[in-house]
C-alpha atoms as a PDB file:
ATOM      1  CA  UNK A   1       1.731  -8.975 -23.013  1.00  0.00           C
ATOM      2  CA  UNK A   2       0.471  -5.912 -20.932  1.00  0.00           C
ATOM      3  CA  UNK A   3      -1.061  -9.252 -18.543  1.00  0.00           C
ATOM      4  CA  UNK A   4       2.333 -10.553 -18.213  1.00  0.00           C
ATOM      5  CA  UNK A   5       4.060  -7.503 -17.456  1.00  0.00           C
ATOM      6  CA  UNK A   6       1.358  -6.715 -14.570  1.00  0.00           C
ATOM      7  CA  UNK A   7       1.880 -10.068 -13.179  1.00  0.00           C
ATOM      8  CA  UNK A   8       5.288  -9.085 -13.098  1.00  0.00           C
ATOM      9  CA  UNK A   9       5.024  -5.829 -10.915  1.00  0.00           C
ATOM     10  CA  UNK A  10       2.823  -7.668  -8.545  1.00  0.00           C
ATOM     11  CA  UNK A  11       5.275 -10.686  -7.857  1.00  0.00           C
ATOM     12  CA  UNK A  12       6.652 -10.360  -4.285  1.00  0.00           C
ATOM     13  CA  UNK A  13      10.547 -10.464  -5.182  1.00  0.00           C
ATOM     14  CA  UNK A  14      10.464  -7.356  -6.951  1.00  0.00           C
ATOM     15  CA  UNK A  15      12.604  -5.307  -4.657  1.00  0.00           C
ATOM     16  CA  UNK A  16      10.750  -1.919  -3.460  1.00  0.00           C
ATOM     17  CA  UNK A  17      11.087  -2.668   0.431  1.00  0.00           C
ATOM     18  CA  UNK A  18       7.594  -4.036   0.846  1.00  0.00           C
ATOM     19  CA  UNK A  19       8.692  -6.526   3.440  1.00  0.00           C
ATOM     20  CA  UNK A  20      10.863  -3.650   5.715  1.00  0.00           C
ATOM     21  CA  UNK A  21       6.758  -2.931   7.867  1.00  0.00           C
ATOM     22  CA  UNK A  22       4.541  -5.072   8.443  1.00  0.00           C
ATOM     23  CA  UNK A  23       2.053  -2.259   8.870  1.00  0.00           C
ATOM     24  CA  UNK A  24       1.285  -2.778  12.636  1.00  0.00           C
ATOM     25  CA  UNK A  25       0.722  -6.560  12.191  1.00  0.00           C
ATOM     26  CA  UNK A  26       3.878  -7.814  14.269  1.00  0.00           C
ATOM     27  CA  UNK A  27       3.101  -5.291  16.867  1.00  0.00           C
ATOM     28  CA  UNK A  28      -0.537  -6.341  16.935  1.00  0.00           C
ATOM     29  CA  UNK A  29       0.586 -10.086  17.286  1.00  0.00           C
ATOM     30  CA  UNK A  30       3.052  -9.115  20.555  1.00  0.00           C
ATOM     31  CA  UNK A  31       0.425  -7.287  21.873  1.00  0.00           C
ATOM     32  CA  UNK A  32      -1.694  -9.752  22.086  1.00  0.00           C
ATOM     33  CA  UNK A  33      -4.321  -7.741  19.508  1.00  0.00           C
ATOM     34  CA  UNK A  34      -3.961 -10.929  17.057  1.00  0.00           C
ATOM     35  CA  UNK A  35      -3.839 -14.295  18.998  1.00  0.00           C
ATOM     36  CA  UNK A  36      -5.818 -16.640  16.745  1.00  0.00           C
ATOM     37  CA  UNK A  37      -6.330 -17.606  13.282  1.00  0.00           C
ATOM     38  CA  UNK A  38      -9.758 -16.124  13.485  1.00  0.00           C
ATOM     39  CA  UNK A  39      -8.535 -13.040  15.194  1.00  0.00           C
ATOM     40  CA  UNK A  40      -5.945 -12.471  11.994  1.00  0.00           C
ATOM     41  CA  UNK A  41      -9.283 -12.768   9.859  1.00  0.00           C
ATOM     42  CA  UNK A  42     -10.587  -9.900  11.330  1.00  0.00           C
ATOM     43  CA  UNK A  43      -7.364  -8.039  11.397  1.00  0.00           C
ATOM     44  CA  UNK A  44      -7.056  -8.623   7.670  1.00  0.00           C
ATOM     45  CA  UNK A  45     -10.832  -7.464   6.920  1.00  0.00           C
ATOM     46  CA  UNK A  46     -10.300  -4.407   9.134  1.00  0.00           C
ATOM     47  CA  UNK A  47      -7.074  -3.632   7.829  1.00  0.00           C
ATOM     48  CA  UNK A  48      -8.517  -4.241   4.191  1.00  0.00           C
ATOM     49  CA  UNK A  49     -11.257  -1.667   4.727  1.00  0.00           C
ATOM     50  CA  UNK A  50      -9.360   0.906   5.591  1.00  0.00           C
ATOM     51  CA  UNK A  51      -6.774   0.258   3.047  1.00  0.00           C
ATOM     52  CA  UNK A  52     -10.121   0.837   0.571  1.00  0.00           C
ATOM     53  CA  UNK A  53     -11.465   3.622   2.644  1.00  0.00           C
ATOM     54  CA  UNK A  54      -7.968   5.617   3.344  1.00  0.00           C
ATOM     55  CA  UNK A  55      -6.009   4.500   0.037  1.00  0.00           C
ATOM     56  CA  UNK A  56      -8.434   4.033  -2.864  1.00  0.00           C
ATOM     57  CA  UNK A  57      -9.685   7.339  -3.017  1.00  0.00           C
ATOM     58  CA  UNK A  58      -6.089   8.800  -2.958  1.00  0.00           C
ATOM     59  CA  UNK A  59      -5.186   6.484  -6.372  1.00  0.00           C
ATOM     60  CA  UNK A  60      -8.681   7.793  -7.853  1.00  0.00           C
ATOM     61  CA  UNK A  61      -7.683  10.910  -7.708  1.00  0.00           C
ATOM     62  CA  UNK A  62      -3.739  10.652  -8.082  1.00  0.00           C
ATOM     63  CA  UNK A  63      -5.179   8.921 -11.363  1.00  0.00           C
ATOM     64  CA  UNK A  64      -7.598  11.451 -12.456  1.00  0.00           C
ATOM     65  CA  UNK A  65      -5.030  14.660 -12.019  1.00  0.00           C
ATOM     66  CA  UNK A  66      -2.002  12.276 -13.850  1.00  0.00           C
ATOM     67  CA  UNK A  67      -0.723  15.935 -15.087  1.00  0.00           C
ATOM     68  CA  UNK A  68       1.791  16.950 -13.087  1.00  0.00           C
ATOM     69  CA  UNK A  69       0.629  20.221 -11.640  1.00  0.00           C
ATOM     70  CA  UNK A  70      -1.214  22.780  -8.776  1.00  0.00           C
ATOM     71  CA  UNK A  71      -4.188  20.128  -8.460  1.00  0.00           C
ATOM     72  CA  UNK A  72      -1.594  17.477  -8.109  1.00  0.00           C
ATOM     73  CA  UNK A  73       0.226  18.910  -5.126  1.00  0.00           C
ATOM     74  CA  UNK A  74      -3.356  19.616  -3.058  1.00  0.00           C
ATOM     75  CA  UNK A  75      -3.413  15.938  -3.512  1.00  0.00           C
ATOM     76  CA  UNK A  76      -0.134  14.705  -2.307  1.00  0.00           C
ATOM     77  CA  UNK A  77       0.041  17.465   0.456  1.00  0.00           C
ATOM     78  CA  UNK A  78      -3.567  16.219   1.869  1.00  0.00           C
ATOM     79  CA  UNK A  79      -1.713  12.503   1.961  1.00  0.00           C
ATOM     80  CA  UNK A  80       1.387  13.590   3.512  1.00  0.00           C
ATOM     81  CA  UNK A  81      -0.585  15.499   6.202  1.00  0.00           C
ATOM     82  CA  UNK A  82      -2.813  12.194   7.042  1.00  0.00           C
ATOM     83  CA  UNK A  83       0.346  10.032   7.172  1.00  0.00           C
ATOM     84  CA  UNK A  84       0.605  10.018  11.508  1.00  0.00           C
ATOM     85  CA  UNK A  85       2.441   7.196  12.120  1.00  0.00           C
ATOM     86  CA  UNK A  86       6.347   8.397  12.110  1.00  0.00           C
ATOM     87  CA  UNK A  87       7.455   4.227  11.035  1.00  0.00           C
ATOM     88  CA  UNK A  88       4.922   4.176   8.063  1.00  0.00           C
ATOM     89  CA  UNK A  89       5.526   7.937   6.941  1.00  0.00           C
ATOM     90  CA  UNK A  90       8.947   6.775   6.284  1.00  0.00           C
ATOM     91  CA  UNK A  91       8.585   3.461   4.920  1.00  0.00           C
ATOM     92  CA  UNK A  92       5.819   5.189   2.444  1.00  0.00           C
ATOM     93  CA  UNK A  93       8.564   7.750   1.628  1.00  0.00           C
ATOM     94  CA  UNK A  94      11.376   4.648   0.771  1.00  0.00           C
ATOM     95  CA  UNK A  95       9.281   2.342  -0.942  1.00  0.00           C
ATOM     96  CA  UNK A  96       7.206   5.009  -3.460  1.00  0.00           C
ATOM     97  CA  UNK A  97      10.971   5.785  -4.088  1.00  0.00           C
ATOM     98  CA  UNK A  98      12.328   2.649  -4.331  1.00  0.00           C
ATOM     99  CA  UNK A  99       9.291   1.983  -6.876  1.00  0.00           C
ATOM    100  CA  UNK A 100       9.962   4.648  -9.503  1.00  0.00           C
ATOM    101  CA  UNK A 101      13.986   3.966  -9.457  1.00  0.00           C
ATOM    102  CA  UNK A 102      12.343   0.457 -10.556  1.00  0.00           C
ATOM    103  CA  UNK A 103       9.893   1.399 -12.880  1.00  0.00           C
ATOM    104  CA  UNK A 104      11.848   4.213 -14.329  1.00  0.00           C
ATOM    105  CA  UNK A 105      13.823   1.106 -15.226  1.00  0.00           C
ATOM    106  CA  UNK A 106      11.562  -0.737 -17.152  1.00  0.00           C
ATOM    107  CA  UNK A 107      10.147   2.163 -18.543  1.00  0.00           C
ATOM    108  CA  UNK A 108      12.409   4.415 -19.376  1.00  0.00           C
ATOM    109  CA  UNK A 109      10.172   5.605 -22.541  1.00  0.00           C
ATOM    110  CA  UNK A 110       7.365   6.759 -20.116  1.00  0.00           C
ATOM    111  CA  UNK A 111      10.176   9.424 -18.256  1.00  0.00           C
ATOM    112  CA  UNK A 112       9.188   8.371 -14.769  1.00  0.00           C
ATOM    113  CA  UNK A 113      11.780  10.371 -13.513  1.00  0.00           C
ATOM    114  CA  UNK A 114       9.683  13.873 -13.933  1.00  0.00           C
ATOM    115  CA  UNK A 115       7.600  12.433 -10.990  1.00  0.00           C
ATOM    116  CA  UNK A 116      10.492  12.320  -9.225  1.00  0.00           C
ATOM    117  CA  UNK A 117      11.500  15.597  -9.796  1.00  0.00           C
ATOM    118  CA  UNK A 118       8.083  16.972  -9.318  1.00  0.00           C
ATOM    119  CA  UNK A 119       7.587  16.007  -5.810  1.00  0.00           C
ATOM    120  CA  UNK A 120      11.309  16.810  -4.703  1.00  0.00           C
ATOM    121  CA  UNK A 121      10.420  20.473  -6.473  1.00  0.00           C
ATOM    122  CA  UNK A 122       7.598  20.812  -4.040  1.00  0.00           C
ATOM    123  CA  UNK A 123       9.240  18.973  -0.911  1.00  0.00           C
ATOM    124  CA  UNK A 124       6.747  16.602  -0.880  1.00  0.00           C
ATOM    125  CA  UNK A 125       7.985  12.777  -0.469  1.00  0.00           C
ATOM    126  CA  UNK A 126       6.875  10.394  -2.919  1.00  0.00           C
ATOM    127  CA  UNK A 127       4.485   8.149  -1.311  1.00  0.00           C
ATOM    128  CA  UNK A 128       3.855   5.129  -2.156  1.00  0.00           C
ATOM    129  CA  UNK A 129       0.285   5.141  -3.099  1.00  0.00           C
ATOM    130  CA  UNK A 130       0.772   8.179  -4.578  1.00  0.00           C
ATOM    131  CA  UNK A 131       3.536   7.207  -7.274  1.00  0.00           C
ATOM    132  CA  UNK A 132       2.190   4.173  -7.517  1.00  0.00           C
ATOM    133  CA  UNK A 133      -0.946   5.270  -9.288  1.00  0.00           C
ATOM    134  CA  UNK A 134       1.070   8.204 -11.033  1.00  0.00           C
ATOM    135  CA  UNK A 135       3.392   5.754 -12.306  1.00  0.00           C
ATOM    136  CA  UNK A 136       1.184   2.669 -13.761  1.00  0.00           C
ATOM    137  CA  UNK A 137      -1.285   5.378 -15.385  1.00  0.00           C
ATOM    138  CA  UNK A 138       1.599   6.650 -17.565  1.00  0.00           C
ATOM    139  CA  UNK A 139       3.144   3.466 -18.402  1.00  0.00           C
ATOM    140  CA  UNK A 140      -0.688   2.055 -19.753  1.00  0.00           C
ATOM    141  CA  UNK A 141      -2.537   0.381 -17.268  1.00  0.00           C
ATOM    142  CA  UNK A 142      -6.219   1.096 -16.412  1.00  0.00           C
ATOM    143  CA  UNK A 143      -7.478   2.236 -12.885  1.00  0.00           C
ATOM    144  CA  UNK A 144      -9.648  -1.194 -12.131  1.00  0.00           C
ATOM    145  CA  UNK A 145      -6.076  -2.985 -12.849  1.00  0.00           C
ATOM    146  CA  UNK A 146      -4.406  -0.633 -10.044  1.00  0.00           C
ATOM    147  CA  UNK A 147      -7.337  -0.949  -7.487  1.00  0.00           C
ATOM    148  CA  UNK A 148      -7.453  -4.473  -7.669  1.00  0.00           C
ATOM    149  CA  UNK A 149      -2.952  -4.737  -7.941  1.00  0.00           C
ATOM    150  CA  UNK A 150      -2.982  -2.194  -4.887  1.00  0.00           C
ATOM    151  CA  UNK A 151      -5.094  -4.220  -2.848  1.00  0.00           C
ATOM    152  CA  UNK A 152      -3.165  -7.898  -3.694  1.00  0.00           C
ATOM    153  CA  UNK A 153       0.322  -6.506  -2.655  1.00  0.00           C
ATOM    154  CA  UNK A 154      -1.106  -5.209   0.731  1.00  0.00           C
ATOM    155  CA  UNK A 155      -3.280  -8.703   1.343  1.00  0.00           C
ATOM    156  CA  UNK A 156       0.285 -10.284   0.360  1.00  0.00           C
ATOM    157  CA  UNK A 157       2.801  -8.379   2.128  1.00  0.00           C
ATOM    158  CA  UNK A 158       0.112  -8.865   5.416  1.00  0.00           C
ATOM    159  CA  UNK A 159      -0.416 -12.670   4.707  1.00  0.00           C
ATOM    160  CA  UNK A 160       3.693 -13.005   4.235  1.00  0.00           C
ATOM    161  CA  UNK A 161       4.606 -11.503   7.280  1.00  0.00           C
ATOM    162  CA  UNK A 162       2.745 -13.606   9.111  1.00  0.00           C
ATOM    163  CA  UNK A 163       3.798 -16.835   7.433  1.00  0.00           C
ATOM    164  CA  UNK A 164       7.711 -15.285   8.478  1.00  0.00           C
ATOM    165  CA  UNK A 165       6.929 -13.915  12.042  1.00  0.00           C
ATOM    166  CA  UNK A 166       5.467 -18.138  12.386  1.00  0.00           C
ATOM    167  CA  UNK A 167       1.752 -17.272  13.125  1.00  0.00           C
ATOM    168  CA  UNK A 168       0.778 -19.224  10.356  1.00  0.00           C
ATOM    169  CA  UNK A 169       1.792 -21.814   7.752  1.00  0.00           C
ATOM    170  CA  UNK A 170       2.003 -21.347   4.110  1.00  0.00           C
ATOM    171  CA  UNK A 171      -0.803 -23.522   3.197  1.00  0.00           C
ATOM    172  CA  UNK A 172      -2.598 -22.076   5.344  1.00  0.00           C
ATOM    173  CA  UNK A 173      -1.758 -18.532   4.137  1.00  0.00           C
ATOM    174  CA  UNK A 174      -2.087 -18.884   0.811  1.00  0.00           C
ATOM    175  CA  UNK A 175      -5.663 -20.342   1.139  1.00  0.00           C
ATOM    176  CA  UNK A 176      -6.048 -17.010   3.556  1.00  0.00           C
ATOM    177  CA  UNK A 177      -5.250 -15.120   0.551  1.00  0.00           C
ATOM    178  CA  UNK A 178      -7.833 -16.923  -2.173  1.00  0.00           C
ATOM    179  CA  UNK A 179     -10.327 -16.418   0.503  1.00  0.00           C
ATOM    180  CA  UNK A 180      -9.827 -12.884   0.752  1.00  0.00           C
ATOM    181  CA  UNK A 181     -10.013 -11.957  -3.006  1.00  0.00           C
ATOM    182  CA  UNK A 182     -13.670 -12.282  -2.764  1.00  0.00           C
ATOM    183  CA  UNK A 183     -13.695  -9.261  -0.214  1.00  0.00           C
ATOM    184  CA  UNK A 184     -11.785  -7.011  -3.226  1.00  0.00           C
ATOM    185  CA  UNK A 185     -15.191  -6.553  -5.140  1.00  0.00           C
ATOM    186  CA  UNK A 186     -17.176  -5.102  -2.018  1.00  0.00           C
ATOM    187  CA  UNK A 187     -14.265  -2.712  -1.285  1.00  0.00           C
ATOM    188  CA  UNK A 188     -13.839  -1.351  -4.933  1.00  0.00           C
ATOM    189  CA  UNK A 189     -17.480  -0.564  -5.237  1.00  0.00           C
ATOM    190  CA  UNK A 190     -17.662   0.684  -1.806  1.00  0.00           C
ATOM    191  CA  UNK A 191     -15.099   3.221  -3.122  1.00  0.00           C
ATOM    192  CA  UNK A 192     -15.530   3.602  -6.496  1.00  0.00           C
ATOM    193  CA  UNK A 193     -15.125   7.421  -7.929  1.00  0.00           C
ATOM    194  CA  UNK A 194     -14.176   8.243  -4.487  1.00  0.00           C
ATOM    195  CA  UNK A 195     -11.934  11.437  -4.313  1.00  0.00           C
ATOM    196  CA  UNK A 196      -9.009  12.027  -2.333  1.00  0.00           C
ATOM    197  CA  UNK A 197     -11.633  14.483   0.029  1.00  0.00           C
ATOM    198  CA  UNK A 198     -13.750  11.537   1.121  1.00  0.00           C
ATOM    199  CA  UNK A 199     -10.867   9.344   2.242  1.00  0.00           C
ATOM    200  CA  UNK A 200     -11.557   8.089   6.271  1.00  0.00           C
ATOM    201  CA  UNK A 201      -9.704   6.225   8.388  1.00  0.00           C
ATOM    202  CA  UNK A 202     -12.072   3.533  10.623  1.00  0.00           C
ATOM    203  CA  UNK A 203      -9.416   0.765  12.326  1.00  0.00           C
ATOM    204  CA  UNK A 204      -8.113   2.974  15.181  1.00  0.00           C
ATOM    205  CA  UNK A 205      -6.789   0.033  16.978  1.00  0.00           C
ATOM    206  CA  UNK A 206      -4.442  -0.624  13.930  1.00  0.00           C
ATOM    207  CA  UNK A 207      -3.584   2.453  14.171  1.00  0.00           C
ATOM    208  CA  UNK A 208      -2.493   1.851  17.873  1.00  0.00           C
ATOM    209  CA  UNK A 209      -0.133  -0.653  17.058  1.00  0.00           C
ATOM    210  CA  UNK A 210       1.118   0.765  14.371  1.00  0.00           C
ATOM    211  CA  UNK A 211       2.165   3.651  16.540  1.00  0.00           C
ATOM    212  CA  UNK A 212       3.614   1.215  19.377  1.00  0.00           C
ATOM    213  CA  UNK A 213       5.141  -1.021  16.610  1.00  0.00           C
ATOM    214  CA  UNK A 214       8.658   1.026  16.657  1.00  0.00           C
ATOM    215  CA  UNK A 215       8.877   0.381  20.543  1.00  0.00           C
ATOM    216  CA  UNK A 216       8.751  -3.454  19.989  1.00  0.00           C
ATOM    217  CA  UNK A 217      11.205  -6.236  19.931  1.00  0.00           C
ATOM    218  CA  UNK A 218      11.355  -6.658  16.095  1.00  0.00           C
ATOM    219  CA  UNK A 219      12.390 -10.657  15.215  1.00  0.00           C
ATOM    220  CA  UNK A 220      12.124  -9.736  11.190  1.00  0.00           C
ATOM    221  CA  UNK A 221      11.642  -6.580  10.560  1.00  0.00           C
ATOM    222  CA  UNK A 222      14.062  -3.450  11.025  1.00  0.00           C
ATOM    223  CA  UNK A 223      12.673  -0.233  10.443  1.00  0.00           C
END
């Protein structure tokens, strides 16, 4: 049952504003960053290892320090300090809340709606990764199951966008997707017991059209 219920918070119509950023990958594709199918393989490793690199070690620790507390905040304070980019600070901030509205929903036993409380007592938005982690760990899931469910909804959401923006088919997605599983394992043991102090970010370009993405012609999504 606890399988079901996973494959449930991983399908792609639950509603926590995953599809309002693409994470840079529209602006990268007007740009002229991503032009080929072979380029958007590289993009997707790239953005991949930094998601492992930048990300992971935030949900090991978020995981480890699941009580609410002083240790906590260091945490969330270090993320909200690395966040740069104004359009994904803010789309972090909507979706982590968007997320425990849902969960607190399904949940309601688990009373996800002290983690809410917690980071508005410290004026702190809830980020996504962050609440995330905080979230599934109280509810019963394990921290390979997170790893492995954080990584599918970012190769998703990527692989999606592109199949909307037209850069790609869905056959041809979806078989982008299956290949890219096989990458998961070398990232999780890259990063595995990483802390929150040993998270690095590695794709600068990325991060250069992430920056420029707000100053684009958006055809699907609105930030």
């Amino acid at each position: 049952m606890q399988f079901a219920r996973l494959l449930h918070l991983v399908d792609s119509a639950i509603p926590t504003g995953s599809f309002a950023y693409s994470s840079g990958l529209e602006s990268s594709i007007t740009l002229g960053l991503v032009s080929t199918p072979f380029a958007l393989r590289n993009y997707l490793y790239s953005f991949l290892q930094q998601a492992g690199s930048a990300e992971l070690p935030f949900i090991n620790s978020s995981f480890r320090l699941a009580e609410l507390g002083e240790e906590l905040k260091v945490v969330a304070e270090e993320y909200d300090a690395q966040l740069l980019v104004s359009g994904l600070y803010k789309a972090s901030a909507v979706q982590g809340r968007n997320w425990l509205k849902l969960l607190a929903s399904f949940y309601p036993e688990a009373e996800l709606e002290t983690i809410t409380q917690w980071f508005a007592a410290q004026e702190i938005p809830p980020h996504f990764t962050l609440v995330f982690t905080l979230a599934l760990q109280r509810v019963g899931f394990e921290l390979k199951e997170l790893q492995a469910m954080y990584l599918h909804m970012l190769l998703r959401d990527q692989l999606s966008a592109a199949i909307r923006l037209g850069f790609l088919g869905p056959l041809e997605g979806h078989q982008l997707q299956h290949d890219f599983y096989a990458v998961f394992e070398h990232i999780l043991a890259a990063h595995a017991g990483k802390e929150y102090g040993e998270a690095t970010r590695s794709a600068f370009l990325l991060e250069v059209a992430q920056v420029l993405h707000e100053d684009i012609y958006s055809k699907l999504f609105q930030n």
